[in-house]
Protein backbone atom coordinates (compact mmCIF):
# COMPACT_ATOMS: atom_id res chain seq x y z
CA UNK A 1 55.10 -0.11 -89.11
CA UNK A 2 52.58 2.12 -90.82
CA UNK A 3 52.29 0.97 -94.77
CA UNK A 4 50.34 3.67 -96.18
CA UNK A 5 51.54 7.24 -97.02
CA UNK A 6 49.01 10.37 -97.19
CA UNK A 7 50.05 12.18 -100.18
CA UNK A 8 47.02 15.15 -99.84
CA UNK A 9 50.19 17.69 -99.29
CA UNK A 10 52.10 17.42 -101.98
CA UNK A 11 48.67 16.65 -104.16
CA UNK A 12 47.86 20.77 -103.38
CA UNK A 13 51.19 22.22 -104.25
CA UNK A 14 51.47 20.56 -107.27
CA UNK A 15 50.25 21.01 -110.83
CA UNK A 16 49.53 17.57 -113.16
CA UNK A 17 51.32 15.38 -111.17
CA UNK A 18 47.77 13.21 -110.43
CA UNK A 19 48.46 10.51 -112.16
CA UNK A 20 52.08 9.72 -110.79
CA UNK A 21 50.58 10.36 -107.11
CA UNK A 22 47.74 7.32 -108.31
CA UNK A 23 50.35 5.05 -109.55
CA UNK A 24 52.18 5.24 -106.17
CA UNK A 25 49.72 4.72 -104.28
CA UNK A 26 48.35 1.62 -106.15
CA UNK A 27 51.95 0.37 -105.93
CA UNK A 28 51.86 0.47 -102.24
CA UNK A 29 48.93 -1.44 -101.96
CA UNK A 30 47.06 -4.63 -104.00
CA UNK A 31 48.93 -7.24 -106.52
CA UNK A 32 52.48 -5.92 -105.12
CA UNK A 33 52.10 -7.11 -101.53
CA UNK A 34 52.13 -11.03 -102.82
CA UNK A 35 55.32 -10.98 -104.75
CA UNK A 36 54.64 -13.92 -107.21
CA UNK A 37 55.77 -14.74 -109.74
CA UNK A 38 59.35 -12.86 -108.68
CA UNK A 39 60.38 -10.47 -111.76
CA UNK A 40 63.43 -8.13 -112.46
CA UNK A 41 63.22 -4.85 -114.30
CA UNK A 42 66.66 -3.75 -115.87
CA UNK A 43 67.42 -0.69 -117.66
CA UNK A 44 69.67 -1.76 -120.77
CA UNK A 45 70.35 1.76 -122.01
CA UNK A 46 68.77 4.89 -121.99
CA UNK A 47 65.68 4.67 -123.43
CA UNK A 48 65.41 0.56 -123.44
CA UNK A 49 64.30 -1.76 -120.43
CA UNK A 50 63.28 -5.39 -119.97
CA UNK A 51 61.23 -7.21 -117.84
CA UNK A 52 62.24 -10.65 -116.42
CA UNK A 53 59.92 -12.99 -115.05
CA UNK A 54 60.45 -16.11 -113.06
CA UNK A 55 57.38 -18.45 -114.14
CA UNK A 56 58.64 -21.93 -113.10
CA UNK A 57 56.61 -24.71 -114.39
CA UNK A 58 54.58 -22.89 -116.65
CA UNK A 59 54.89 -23.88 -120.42
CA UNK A 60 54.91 -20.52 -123.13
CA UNK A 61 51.10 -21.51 -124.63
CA UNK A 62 50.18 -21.22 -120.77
CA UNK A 63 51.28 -17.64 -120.25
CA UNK A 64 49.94 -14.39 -122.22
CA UNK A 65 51.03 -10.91 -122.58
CA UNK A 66 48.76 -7.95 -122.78
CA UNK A 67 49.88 -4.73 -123.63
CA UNK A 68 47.16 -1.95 -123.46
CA UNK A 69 47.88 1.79 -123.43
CA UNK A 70 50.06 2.31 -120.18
CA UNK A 71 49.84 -1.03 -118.83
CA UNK A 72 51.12 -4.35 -119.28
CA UNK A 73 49.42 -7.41 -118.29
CA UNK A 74 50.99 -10.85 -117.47
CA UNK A 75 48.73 -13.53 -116.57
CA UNK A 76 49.88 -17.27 -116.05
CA UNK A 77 47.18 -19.98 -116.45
CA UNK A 78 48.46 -23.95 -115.89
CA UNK A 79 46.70 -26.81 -117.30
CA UNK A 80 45.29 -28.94 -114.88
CA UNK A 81 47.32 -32.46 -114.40
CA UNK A 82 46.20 -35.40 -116.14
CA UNK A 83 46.76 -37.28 -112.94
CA UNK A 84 50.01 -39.61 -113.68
CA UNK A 85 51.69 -39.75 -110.75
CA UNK A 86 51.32 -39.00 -107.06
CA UNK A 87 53.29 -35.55 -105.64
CA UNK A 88 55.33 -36.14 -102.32
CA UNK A 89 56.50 -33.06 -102.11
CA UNK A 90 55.27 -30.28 -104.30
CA UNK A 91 57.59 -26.93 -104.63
CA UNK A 92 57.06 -25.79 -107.45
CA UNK A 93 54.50 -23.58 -107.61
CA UNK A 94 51.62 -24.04 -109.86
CA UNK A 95 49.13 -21.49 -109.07
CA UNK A 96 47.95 -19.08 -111.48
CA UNK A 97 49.07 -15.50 -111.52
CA UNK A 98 48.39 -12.17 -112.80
CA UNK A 99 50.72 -9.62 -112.85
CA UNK A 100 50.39 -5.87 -113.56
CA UNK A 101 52.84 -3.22 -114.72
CA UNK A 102 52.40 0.23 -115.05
CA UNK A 103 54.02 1.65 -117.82
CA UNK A 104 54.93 5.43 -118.36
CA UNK A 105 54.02 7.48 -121.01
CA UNK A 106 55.06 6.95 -124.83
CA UNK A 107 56.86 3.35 -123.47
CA UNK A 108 56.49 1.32 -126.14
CA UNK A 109 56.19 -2.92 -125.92
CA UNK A 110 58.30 -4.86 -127.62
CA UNK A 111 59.11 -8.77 -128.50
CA UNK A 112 58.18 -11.01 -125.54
CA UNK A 113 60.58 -14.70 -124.74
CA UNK A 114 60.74 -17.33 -122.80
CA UNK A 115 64.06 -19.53 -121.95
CA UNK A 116 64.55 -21.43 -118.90
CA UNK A 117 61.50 -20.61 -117.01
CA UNK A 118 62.06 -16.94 -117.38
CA UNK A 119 59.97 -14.71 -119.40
CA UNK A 120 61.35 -11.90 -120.81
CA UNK A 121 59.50 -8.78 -122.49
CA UNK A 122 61.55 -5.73 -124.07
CA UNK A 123 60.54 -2.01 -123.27
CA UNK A 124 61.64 1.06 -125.73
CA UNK A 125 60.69 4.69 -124.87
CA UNK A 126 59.64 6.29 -128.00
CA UNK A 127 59.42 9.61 -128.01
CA UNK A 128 57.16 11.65 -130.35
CA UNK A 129 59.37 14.24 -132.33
CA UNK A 130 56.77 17.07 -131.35
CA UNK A 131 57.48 16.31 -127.50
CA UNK A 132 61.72 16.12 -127.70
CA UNK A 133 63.17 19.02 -126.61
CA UNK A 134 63.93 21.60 -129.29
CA UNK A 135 66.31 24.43 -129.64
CA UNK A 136 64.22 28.15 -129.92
CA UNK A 137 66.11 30.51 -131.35
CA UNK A 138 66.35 34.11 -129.59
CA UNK A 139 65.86 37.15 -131.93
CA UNK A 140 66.99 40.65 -130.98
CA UNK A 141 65.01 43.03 -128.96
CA UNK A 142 64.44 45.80 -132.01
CA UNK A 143 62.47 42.97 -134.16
CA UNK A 144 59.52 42.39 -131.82
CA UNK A 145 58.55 46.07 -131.78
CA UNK A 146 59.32 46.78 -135.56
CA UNK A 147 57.08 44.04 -136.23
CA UNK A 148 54.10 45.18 -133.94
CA UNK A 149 54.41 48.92 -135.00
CA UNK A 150 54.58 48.07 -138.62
CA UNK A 151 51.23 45.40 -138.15
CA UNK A 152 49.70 48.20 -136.59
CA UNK A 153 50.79 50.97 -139.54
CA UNK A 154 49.08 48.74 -142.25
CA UNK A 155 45.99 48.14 -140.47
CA UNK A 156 45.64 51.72 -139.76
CA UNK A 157 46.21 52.46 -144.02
CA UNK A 158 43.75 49.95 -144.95
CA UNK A 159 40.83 51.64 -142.50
């Protein structure tokens, strides 16, 4: 089964769309093909999401969250054992880990916890008021001509 998708097509028909075309194709490839640790991404309302993170075995002082313009960075690092014990079976795993999101524009990290092996990190999309969607009022068509013959009246006075 062929992994890889050519998106050169749909690059040349459209405009500003570069960056989403990256971010697939770095999905499709890289950290996302080993699939530890396991994580869930719910949305919790319209402009809220969290990630969940299964990191069995790892203590909170071993993991740390990095959040850097539009990505977020999970990385796991266990302390070595202090040697009590001998392992007969070991199933839990206890390899480090880094994990990557990519997060879209103007999303916004919030509080990070940990209960029962699973991290959890909050995600808000906030907006700018200069990017929401605003309301533009349409005038009639008689002002827009008044207003450019008038403009043009004056300056011809003052010459």
């Amino acid at each position: 089964m062929r992994s890889n998708f050519d998106f050169t097509p749909y690059r040349r028909s459209t405009v500003g769309f570069d960056r989403l075309f990256d971010l697939l194709e770095t999905g499709m490839r890289g950290d996302a093909a080993d699939g530890y640790p396991p994580f869930d991404i719910v949305r919790q309302g319209e402009d809220s999401y969290r990630i969940t993170i299964a990191v069995a075995g790892f203590r909170p002082d071993e993991i740390e969250v990095i959040a850097q313009q539009n990505q977020l960075t999970v990385t796991g690092k266990r302390a070595r054992d202090d040697g009590k014990g001998e392992y007969l079976h070991r199933g839990i795993a206890a390899r480090d880990f880094e994990r990557r999101f990519q997060l879209a524009d103007y999303i916004e990290v919030g509080e990070a916890g940990f209960d029962n092996g699973l991290l959890w990190i909050e995600l808000k999309r906030v907006v700018p008021e200069a990017m929401k969607p605003r309301k533009i009022a349409i005038g009639s068509g008689n002002s827009t001509p008044d207003r450019i013959a008038s403009r043009n009246k004056k300056a011809l006075e003052s010459a």
